[in-house]
C-alpha atoms as a PDB file:
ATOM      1  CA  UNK A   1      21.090 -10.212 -60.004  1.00  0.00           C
ATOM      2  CA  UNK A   2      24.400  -9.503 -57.954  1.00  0.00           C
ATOM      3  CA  UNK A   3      27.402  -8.253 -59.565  1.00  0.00           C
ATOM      4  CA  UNK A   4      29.046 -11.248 -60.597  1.00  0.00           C
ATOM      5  CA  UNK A   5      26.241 -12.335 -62.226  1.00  0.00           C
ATOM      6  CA  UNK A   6      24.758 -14.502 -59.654  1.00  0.00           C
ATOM      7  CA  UNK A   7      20.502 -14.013 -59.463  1.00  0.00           C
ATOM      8  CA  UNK A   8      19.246 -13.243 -56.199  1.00  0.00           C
ATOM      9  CA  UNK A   9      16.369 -14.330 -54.464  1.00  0.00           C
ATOM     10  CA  UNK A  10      13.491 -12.256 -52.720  1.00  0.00           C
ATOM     11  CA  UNK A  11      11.327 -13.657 -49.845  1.00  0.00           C
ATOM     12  CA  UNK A  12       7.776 -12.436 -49.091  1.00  0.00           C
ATOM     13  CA  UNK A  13       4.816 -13.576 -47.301  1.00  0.00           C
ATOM     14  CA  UNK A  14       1.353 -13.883 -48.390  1.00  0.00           C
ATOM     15  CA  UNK A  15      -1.879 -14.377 -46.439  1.00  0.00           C
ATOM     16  CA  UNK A  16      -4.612 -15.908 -48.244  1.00  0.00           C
ATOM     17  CA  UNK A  17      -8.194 -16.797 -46.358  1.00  0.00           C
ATOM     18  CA  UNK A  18      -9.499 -20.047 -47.306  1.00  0.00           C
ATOM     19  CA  UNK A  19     -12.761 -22.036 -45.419  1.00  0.00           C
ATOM     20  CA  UNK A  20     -12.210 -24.649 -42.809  1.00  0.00           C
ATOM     21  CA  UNK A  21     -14.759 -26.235 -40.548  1.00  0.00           C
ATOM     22  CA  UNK A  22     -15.236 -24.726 -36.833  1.00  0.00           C
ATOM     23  CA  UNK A  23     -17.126 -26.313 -33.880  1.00  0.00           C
ATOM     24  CA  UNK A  24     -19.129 -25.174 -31.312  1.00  0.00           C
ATOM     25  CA  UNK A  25     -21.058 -26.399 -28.298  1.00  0.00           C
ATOM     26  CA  UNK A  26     -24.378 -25.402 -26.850  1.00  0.00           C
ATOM     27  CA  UNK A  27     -26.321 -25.780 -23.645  1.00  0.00           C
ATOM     28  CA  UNK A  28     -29.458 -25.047 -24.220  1.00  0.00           C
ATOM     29  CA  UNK A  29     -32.697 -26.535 -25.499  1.00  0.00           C
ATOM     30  CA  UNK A  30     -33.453 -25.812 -29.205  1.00  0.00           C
ATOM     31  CA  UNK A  31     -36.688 -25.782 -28.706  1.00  0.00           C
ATOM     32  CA  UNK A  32     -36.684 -22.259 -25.962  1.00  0.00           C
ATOM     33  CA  UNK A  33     -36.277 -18.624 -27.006  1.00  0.00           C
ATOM     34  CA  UNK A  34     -33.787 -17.924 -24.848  1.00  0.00           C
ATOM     35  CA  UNK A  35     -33.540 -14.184 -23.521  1.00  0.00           C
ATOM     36  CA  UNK A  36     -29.611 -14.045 -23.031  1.00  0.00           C
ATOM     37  CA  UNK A  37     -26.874 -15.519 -24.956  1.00  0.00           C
ATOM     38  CA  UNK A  38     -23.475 -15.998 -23.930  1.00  0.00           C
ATOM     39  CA  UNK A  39     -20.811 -16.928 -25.781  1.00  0.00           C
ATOM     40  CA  UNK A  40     -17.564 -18.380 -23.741  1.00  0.00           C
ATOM     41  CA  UNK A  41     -14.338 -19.032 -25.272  1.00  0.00           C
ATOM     42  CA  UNK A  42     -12.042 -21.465 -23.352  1.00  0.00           C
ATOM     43  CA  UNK A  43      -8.610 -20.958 -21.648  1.00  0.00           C
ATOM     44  CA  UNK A  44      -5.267 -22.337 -23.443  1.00  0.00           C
ATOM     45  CA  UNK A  45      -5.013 -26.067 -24.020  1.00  0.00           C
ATOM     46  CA  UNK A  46      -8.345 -26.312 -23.366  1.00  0.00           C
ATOM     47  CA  UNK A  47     -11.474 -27.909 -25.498  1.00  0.00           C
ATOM     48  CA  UNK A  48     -15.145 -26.639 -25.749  1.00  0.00           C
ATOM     49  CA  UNK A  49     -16.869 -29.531 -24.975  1.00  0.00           C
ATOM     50  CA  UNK A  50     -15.399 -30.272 -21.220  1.00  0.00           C
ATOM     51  CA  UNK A  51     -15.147 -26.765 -21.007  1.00  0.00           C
ATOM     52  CA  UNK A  52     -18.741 -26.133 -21.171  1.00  0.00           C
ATOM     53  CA  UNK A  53     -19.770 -28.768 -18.606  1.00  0.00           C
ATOM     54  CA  UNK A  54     -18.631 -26.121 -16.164  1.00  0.00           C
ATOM     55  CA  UNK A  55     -21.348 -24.235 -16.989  1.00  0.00           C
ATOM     56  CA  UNK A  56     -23.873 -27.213 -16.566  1.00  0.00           C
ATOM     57  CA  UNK A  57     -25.138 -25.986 -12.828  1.00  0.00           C
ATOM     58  CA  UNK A  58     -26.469 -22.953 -14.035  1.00  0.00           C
ATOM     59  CA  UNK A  59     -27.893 -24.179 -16.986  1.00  0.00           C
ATOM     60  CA  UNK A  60     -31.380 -23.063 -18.061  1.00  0.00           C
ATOM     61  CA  UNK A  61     -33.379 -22.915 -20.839  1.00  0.00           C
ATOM     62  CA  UNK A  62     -33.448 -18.734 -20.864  1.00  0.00           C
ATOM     63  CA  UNK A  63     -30.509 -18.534 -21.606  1.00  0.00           C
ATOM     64  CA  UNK A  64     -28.034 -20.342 -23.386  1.00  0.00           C
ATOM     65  CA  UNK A  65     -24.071 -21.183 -23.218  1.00  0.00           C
ATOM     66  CA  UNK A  66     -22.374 -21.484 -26.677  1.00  0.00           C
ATOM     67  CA  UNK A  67     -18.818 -22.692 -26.330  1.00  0.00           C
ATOM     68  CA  UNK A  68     -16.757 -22.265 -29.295  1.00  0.00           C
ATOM     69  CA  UNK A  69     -13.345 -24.115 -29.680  1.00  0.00           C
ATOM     70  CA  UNK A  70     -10.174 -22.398 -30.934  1.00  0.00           C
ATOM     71  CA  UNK A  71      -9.102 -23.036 -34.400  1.00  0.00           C
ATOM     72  CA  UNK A  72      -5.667 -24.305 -33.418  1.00  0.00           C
ATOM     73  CA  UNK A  73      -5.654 -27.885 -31.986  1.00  0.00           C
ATOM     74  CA  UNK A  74      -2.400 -29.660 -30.650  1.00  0.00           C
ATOM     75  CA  UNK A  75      -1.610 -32.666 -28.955  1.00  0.00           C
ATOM     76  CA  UNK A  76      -0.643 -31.608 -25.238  1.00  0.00           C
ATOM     77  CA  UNK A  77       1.905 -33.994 -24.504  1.00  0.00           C
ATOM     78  CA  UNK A  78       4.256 -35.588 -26.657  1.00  0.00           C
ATOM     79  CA  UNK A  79       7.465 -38.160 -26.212  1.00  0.00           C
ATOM     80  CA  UNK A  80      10.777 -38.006 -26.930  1.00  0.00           C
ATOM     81  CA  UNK A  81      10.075 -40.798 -29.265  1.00  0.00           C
ATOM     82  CA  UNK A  82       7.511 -38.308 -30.942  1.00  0.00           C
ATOM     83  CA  UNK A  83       4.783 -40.440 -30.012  1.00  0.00           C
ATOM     84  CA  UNK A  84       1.714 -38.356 -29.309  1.00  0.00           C
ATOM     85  CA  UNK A  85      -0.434 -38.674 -25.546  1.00  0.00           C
ATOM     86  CA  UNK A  86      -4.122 -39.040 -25.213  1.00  0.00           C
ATOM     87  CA  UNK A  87      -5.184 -35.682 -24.423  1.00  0.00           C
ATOM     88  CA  UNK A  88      -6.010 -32.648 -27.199  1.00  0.00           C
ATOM     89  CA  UNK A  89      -6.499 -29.019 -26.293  1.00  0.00           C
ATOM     90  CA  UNK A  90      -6.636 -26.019 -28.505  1.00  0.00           C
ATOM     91  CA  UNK A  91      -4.924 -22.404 -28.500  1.00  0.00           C
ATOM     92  CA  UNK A  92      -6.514 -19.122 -29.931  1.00  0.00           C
ATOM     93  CA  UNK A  93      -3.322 -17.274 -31.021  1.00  0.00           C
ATOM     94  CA  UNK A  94       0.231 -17.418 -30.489  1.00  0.00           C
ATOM     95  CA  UNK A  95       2.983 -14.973 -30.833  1.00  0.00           C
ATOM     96  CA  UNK A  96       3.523 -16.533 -34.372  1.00  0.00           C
ATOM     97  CA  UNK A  97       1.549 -14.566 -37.354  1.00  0.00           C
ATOM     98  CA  UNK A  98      -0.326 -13.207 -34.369  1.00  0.00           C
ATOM     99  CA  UNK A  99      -2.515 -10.047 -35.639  1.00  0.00           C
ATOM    100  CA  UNK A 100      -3.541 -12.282 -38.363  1.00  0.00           C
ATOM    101  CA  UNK A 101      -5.068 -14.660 -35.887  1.00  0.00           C
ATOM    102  CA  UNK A 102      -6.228 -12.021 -34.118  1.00  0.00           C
ATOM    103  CA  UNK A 103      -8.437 -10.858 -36.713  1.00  0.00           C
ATOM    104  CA  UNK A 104      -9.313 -14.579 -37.909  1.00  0.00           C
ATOM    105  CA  UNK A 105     -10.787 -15.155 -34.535  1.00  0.00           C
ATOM    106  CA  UNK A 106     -12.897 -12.485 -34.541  1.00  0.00           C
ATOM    107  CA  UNK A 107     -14.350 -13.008 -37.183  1.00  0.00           C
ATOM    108  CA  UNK A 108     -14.937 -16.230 -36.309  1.00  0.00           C
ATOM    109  CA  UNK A 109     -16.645 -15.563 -33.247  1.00  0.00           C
ATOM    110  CA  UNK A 110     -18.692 -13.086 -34.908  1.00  0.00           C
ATOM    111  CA  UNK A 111     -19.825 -16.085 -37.393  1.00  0.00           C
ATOM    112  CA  UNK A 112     -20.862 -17.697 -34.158  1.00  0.00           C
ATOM    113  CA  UNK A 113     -23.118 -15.357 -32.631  1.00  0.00           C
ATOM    114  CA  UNK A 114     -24.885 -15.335 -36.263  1.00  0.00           C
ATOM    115  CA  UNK A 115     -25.253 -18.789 -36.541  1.00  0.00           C
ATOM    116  CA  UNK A 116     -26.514 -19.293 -32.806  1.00  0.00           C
ATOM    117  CA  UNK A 117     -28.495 -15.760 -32.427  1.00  0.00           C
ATOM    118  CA  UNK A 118     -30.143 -17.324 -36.043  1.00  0.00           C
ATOM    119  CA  UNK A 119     -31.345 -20.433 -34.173  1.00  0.00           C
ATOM    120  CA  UNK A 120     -32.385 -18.431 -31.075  1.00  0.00           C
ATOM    121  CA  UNK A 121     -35.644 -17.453 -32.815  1.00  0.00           C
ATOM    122  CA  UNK A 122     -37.231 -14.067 -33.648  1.00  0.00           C
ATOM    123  CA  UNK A 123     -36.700 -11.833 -30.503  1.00  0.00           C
ATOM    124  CA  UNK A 124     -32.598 -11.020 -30.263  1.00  0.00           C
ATOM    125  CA  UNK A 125     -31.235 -12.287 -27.060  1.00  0.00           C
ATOM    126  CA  UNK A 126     -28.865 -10.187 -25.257  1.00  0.00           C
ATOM    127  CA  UNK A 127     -25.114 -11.298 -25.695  1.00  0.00           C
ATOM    128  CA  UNK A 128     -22.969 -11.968 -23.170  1.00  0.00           C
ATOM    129  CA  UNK A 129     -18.926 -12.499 -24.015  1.00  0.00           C
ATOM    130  CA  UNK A 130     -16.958 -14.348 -21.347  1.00  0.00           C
ATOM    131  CA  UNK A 131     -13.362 -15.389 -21.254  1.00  0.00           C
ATOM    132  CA  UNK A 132     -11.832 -18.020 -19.397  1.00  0.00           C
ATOM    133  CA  UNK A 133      -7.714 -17.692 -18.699  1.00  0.00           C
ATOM    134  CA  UNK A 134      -6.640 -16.922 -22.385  1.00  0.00           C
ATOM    135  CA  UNK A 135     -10.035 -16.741 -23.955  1.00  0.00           C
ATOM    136  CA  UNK A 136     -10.052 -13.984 -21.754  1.00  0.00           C
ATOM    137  CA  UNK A 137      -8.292 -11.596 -24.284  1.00  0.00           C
ATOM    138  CA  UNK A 138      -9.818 -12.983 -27.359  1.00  0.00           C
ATOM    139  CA  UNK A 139     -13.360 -12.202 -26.045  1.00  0.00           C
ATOM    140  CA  UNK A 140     -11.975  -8.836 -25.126  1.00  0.00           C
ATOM    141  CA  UNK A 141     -11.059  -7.986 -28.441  1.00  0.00           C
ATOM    142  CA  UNK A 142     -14.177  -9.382 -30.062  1.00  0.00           C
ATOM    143  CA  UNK A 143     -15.802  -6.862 -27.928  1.00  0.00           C
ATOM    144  CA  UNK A 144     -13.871  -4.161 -28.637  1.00  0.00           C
ATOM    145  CA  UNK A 145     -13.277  -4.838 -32.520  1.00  0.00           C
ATOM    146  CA  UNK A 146     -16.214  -7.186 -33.311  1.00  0.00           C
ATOM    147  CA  UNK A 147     -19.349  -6.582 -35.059  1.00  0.00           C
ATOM    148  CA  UNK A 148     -21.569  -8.365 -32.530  1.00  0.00           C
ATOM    149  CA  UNK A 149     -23.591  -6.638 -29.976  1.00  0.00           C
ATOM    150  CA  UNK A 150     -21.862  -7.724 -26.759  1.00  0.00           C
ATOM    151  CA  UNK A 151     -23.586  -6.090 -23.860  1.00  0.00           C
ATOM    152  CA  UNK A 152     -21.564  -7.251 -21.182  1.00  0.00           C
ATOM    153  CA  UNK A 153     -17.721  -8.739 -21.251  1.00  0.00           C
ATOM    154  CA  UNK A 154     -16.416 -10.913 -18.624  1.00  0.00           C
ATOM    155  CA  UNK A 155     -12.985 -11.980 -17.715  1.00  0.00           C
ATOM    156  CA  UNK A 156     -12.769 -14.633 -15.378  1.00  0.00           C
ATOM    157  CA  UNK A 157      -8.977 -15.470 -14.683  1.00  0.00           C
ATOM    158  CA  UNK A 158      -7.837 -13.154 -17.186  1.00  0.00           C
ATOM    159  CA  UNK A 159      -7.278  -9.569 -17.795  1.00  0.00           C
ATOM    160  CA  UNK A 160      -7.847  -7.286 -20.326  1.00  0.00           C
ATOM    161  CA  UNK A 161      -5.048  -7.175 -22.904  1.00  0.00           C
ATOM    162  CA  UNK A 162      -2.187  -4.168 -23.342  1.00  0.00           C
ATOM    163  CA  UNK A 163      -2.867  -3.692 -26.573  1.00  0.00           C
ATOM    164  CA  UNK A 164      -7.160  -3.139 -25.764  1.00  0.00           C
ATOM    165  CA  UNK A 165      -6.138  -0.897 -22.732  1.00  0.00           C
ATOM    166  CA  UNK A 166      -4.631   1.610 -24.879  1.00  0.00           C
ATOM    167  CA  UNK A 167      -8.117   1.445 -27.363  1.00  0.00           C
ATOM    168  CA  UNK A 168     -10.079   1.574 -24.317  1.00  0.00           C
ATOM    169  CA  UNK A 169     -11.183   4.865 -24.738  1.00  0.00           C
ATOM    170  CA  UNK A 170     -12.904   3.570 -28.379  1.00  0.00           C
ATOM    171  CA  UNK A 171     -16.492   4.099 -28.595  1.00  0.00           C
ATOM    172  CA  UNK A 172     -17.664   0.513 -28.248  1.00  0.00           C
ATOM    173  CA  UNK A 173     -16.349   0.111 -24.862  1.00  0.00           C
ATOM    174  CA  UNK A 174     -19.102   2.818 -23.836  1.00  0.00           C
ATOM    175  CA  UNK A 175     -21.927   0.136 -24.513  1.00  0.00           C
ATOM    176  CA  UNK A 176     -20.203  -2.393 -22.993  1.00  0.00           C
ATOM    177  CA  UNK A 177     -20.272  -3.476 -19.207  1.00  0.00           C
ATOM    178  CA  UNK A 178     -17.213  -5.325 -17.841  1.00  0.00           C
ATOM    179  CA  UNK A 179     -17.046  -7.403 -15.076  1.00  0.00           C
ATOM    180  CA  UNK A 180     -13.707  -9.296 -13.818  1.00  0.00           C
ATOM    181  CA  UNK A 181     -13.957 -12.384 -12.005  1.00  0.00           C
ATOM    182  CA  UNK A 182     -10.976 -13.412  -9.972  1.00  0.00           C
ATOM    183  CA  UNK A 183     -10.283 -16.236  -7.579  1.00  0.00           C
ATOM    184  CA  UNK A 184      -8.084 -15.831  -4.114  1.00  0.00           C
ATOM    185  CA  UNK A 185      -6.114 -18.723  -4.671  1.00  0.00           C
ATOM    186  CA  UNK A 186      -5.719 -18.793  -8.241  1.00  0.00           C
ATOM    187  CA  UNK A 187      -2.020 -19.128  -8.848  1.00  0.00           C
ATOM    188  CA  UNK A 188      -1.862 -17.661 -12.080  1.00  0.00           C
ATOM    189  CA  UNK A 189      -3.141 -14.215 -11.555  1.00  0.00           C
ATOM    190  CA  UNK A 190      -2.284 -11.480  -9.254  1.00  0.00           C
ATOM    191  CA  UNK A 191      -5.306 -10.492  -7.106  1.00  0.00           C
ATOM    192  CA  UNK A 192      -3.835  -6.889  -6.754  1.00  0.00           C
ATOM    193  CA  UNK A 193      -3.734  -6.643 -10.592  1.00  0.00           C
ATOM    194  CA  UNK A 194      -7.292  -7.155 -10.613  1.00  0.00           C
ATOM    195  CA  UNK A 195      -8.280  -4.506  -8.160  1.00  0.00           C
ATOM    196  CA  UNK A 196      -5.807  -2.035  -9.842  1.00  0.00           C
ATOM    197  CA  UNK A 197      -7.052  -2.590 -13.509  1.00  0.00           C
ATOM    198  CA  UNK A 198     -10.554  -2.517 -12.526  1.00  0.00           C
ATOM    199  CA  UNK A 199     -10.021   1.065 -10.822  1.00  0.00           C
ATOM    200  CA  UNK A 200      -7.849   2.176 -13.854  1.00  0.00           C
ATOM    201  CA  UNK A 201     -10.873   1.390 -15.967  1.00  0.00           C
ATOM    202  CA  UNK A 202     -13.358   3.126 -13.544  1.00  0.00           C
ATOM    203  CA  UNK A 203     -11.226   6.277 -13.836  1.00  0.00           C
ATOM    204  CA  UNK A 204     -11.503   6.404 -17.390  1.00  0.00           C
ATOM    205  CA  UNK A 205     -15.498   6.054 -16.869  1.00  0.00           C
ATOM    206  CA  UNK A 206     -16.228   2.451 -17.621  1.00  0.00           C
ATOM    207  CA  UNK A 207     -18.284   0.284 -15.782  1.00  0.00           C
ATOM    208  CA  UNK A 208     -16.562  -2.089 -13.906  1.00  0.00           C
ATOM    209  CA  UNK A 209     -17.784  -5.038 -11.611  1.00  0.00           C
ATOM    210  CA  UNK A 210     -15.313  -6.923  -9.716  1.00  0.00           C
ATOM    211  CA  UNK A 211     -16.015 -10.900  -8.885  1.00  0.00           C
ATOM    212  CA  UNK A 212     -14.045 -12.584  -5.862  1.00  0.00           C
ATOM    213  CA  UNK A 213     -14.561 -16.043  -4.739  1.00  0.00           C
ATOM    214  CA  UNK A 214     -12.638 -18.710  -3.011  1.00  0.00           C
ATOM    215  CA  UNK A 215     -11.210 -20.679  -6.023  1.00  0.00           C
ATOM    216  CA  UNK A 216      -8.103 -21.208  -8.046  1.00  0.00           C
ATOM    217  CA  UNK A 217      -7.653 -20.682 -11.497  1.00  0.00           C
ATOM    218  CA  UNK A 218     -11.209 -22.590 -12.367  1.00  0.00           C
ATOM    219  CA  UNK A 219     -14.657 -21.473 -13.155  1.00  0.00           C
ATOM    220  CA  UNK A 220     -16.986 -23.170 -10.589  1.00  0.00           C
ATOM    221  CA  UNK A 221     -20.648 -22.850  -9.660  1.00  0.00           C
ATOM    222  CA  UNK A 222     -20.588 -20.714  -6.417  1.00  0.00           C
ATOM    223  CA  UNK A 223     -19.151 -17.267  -8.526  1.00  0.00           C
ATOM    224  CA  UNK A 224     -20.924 -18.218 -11.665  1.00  0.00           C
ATOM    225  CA  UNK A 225     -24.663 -17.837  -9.661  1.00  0.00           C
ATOM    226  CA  UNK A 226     -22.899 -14.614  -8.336  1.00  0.00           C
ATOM    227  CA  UNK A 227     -22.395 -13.519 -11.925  1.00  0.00           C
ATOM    228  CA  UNK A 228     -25.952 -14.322 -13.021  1.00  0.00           C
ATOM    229  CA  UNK A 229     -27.778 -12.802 -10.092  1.00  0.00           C
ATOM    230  CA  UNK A 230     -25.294  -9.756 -10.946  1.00  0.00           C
ATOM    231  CA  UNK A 231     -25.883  -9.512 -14.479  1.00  0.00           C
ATOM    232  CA  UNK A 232     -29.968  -9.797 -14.151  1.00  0.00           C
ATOM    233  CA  UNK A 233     -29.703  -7.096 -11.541  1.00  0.00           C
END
């Protein structure tokens, strides 16, 4: 209460975790054991479904793609008049309440790999995180905070975060290959920043792998058989 008697009012926030339905998208035959999972996590704006028919050319029974979609759906264009377009993508974080997101989607992708490795029968396939454009620093820190056991992380369009960088030295990273894929034209990130990350990480003893191809800011099939014949070397 103020001194002329008036009551005052105090804000605070509260967090509270409730249960919502995800989805996610495989290719894969249910009926394989698959020796290698990977689990991709789409760019901004993006959904899982079309996202994962990128993957289609190098699909195969041994090893399956699991695309899970962000948990934040908008509509990506909308009129003056406030009528809504066609077209629906999703976003995994925004600056907005953003460690708590953080943390929601890593759990959440750590719910994923239990539900798929679950269906992927007895033997544990290995687990392969790859992020497209801004799933590119969610899988990153999934890897780095999550509980799964990611083998190798992949960036393709993306880099890894500022605020994993500075946790790089963190034990996990020490089980955990990294590979960067990057395309020549891709108008969205700097080729040199690439190159210069990847050596940063080398000099703080990680083990980097460095993708190039042709493309823009797009995951096609030419560097994707790249990145399989690299990661089964």
């Amino acid at each position: 209460m103020t001194g002329d008697g008036r009551d005052t009012h105090v804000h605070t926030t509260h967090h509270l975790t409730v249960a919502r339905t995800a989805r996610y998208h495989v290719l894969g035959s249910e009926r394989s054991n698959p020796r290698s999972l990977w689990i991709a996590c789409h760019g901004y704006g993006q959904l899982a479904e079309p996202f994962l028919a990128a993957f289609e050319s190098v699909a195969d029974n041994s090893r399956w793609i699991v695309a899970p979609e962000a948990l934040s759906r908008f509509y990506l264009e909308t009129a003056k008049s406030g009528r809504h377009g066609d077209h629906v993508g999703a976003s995994w974080m925004t600056r907005e309440d953003r460690e708590q997101e953080i943390r929601d989607s890593i759990g959440y992708l750590d719910q994923v790999y239990q539900h798929v490795a679950g269906a992927a029968g007895e033997s544990a396939p290995s687990l392969l995180a790859l992020g497209f454009s801004q799933g590119g620093p969610t899988a990153t820190r999934w890897a780095l905070r999550g509980k799964s056991p990611i083998e190798e992380l992949v960036l393709w369009g993306s880099l890894l975060p500022p605020d994993v960088l500075a946790e790089a030295g963190n034990e996990p990273w020490l089980r955990c290959r990294i590979t960067l894929v990057a395309g020549r034209n891709d108008p969205l990130l700097d080729l040199q920043a690439v190159t210069t990350q990847a050596k940063r990480l080398e000099a703080r003893g990680r083990r980097v792998r460095v993708i190039v191809h042709d493309g823009r800011h797009e995951i096609t099939a030419a560097p994707l058989r790249e990145l399989i014949a690299a990661t089964q070397a």
